[in-house]
Protein backbone atom coordinates (compact mmCIF):
# COMPACT_ATOMS: atom_id res chain seq x y z
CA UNK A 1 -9.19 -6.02 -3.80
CA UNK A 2 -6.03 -4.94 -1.82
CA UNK A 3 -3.39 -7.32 -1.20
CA UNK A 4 -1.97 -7.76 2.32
CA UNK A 5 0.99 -8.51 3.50
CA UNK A 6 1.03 -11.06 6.09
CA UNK A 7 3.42 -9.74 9.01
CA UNK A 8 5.85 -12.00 8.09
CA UNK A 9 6.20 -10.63 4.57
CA UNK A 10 6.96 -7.21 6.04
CA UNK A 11 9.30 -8.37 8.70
CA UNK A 12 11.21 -10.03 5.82
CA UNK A 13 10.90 -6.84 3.75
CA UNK A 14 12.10 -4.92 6.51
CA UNK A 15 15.09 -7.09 7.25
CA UNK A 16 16.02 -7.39 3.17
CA UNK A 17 15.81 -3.12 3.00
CA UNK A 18 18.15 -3.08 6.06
CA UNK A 19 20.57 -5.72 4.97
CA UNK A 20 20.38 -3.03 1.69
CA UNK A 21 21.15 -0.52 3.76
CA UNK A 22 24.26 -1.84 5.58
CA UNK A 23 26.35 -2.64 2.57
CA UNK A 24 25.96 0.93 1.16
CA UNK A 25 28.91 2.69 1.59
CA UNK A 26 26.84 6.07 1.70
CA UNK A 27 24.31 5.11 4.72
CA UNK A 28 25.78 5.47 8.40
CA UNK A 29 23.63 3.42 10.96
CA UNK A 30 23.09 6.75 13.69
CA UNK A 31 20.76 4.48 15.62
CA UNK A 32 20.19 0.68 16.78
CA UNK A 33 19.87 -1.13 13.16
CA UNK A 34 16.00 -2.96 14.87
CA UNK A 35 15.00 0.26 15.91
CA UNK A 36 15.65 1.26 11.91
CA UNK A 37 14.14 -1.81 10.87
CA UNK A 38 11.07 -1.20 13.43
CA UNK A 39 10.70 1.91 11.57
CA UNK A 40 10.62 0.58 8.10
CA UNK A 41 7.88 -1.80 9.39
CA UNK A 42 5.88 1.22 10.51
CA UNK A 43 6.85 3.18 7.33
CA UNK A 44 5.20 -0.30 5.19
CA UNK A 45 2.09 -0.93 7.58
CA UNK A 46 0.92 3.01 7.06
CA UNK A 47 1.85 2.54 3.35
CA UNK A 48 -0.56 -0.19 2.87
CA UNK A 49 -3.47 1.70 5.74
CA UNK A 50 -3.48 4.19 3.27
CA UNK A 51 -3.84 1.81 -0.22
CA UNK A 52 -6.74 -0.55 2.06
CA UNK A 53 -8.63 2.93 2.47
CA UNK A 54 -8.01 4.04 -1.27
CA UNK A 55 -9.43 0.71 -1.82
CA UNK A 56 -12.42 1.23 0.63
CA UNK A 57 -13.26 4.41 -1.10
CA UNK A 58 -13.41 2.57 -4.18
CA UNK A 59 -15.61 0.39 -3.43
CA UNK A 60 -17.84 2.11 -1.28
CA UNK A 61 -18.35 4.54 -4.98
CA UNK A 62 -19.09 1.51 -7.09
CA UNK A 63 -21.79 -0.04 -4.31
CA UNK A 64 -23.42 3.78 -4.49
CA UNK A 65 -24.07 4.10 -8.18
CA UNK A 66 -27.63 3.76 -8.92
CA UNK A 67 -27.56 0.00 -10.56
CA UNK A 68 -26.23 -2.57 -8.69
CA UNK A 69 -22.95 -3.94 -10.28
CA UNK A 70 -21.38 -7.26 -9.65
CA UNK A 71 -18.06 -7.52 -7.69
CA UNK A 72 -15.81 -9.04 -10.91
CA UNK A 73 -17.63 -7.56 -13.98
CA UNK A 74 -15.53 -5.66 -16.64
CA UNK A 75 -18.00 -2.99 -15.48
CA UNK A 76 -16.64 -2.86 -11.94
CA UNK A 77 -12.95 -3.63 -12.82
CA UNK A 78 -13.20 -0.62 -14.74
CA UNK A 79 -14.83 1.73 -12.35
CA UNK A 80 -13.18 -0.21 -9.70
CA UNK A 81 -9.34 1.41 -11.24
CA UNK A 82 -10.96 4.83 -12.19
CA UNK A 83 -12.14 5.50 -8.69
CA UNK A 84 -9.07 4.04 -6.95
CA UNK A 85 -6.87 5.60 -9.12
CA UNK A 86 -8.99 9.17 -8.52
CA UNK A 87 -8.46 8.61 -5.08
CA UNK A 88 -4.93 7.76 -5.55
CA UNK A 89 -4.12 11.08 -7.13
CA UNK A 90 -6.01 13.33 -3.98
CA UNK A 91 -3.20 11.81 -2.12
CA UNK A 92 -0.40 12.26 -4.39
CA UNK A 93 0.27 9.09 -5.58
CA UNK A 94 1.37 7.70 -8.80
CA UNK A 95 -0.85 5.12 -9.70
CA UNK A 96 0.40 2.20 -11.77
């Protein structure tokens, strides 16, 4: 159920947060601005590791329970957001 970004979406992200960046009058570039925006692609691609296992967990929980139930029910929508959203919270996460 997780959304990817393709790698162009990110490089474009990553470009937009550092064009951000650079007209702030309170943010001092101490580095080479791709290097920066290398790191904010980094920074995104771990961000969305983390949501694809959240994800994994979530589904792996609904494919245990005891009765099988289909991929697109209400049924598993619903457990689908409790168990994300339980495993969002071990981690610290707001969910939405």
């Amino acid at each position: 159920m997780s959304a990817r970004l393709s790698r162009e979406k990110v490089n474009y992200l990553s470009k937009k947060i550092l064009e951000f960046l650079a007209k702030s009058d309170n943010v001092e570039f101490l580095d080479d601005p791709n290097e920066i925006r290398l790191s904010v692609v980094r920074a995104i691609e771990e961000e969305m590791k983390l949501y694809d296992q959240l994800d994994k967990r979530a589904m792996d929980k609904i494919k245990s329970q005891k009765k099988p139930i289909e991929e697109g029910s209400r049924e598993w929508e619903i457990l689908y957001r409790k168990y994300y959203n339980e495993e969002l919270a071990k981690f610290g996460k707001l969910s939405e």
